[in-house]
Protein backbone atom coordinates (compact mmCIF):
# COMPACT_ATOMS: atom_id res chain seq x y z
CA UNK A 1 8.93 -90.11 -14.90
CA UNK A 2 7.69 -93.41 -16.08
CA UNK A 3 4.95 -95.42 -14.13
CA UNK A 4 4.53 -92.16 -11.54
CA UNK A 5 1.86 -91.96 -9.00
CA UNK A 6 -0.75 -90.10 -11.13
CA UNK A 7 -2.28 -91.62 -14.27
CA UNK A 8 -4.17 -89.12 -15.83
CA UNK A 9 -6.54 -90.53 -18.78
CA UNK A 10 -5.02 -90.30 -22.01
CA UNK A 11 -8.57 -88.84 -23.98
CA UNK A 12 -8.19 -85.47 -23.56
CA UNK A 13 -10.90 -83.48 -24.62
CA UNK A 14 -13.91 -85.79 -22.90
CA UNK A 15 -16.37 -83.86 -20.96
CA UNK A 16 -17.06 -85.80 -17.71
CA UNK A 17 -19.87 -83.29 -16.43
CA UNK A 18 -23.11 -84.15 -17.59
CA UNK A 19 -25.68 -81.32 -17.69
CA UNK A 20 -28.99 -81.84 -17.17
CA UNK A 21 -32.12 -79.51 -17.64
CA UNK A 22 -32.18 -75.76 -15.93
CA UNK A 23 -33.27 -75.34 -12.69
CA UNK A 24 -37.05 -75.04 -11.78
CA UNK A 25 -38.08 -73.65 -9.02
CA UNK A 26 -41.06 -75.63 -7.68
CA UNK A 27 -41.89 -73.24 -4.17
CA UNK A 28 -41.55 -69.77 -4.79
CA UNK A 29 -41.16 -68.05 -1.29
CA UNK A 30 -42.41 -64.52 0.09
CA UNK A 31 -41.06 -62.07 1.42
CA UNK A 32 -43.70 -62.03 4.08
CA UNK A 33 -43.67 -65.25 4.75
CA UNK A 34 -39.31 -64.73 6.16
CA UNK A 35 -40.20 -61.53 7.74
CA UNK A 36 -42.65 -60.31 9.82
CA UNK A 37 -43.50 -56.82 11.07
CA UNK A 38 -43.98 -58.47 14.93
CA UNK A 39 -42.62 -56.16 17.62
CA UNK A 40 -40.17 -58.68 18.59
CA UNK A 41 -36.51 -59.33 19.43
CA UNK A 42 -34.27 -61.85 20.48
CA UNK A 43 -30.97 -61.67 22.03
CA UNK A 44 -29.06 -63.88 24.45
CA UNK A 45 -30.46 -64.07 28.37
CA UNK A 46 -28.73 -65.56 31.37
CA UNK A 47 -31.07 -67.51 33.92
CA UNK A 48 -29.49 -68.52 37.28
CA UNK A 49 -29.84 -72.00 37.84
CA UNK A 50 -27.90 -74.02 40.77
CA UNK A 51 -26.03 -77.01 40.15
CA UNK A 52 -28.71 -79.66 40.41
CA UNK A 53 -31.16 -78.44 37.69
CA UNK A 54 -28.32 -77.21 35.75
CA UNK A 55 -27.14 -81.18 35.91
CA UNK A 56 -30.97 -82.33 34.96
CA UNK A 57 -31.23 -80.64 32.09
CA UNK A 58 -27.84 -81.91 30.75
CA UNK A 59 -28.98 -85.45 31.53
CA UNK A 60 -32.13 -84.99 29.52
CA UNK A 61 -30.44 -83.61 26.55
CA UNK A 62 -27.73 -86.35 26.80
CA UNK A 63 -30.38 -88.62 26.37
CA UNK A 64 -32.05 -86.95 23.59
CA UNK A 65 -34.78 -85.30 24.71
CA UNK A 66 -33.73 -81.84 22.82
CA UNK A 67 -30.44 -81.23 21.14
CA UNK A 68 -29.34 -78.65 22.83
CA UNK A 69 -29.94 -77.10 26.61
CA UNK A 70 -32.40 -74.58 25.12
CA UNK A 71 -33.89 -76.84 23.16
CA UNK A 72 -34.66 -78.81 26.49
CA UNK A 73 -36.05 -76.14 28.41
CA UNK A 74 -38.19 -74.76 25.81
CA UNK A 75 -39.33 -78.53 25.51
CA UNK A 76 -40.36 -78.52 29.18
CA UNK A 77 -41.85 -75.50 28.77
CA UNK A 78 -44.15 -75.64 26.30
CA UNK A 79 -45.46 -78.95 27.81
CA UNK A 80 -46.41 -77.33 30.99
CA UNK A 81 -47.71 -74.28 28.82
CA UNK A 82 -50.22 -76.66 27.52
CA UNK A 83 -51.51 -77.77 30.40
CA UNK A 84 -52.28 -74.35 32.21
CA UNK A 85 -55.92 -73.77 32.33
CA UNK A 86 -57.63 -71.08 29.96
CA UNK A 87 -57.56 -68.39 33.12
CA UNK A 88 -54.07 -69.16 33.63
CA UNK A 89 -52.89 -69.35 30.15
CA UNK A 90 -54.86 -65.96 29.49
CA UNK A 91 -53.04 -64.37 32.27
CA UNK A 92 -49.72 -66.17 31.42
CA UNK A 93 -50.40 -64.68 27.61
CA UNK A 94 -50.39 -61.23 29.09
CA UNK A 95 -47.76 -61.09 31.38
CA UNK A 96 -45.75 -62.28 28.24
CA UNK A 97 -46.92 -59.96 25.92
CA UNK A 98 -45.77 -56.99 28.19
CA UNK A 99 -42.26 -58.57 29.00
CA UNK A 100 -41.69 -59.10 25.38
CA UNK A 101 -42.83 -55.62 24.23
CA UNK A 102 -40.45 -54.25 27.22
CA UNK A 103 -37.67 -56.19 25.68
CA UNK A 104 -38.64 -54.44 21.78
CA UNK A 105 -38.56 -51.00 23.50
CA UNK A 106 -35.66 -51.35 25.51
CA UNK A 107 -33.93 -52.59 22.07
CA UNK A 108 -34.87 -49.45 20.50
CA UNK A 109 -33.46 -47.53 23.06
CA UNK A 110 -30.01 -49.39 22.43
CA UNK A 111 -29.65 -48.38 19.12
C-alpha cells in the first residue's frame, strides 16, 4: 500500500532512548519517619449539619478557601484552635486526647 497513513523511518536499528546516569537517591527516608507507634486511628465520621452551614461551607470551598469540605472545616478549625486561651486550649487538649484514645480502643475491639 503505497503512500499509506503511517511512515515509519526507514533507519532501522537507531536507538531513540537516550540513557542517562543511574539513579541517585538524594533523601533517604525512615521508616520512622512514615510510621509512628501513636495510639491513633482514623476512619470516616458523619456530623449532622442543617442546610445552611452545610451551604457555607460549600461556598467557601467554591471559592477556594480549602479544596475539599474537610479541608474547609479543618481550616476553620484550627484557626479558632489558635485562638483559645492556654486554660482553654489545655482543657480542649484533654478532652481530645480521651475521645481519640476511645476511638483507638473501640478500634481494637472491632477487629
Amino acid at each position: 500500500m503505497a503512500g499509506g497513513l503511517l511512515n515509519h523511518s526507514k533507519k532501522s536499528g537507531q536507538n531513540k532512548l537516550v540513557h542517562s546516569g543511574p539513579v541517585k537517591v538524594e533523601n533517604q527516608v525512615e521508616r520512622g519517619d512514615v510510621v509512628t507507634d501513636e495510639n491513633t486511628v482514623t476512619f470516616p465520621a458523619n456530623v449532622r449539619v442543617d442546610n445552611h452551614i452545610r451551604n457555607q461551607i460549600t461556598a467557601l470551598n467554591n471559592i477556594g478557601i480549602g479544596s475539599t469540605q474537610k479541608e474547609v472545616v479543618g481550616n476553620l478549625l484550627s484557626e479558632r484552635i489558635e485562638k483559645l486561651s492556654d486554660s482553654d486550649r489545655q482543657r480542649f487538649n484533654r478532652i481530645l486526647n480521651i475521645l481519640e484514645q476511645k476511638d483507638y480502643l473501640t478500634s481494637l475491639s472491632k477487629k
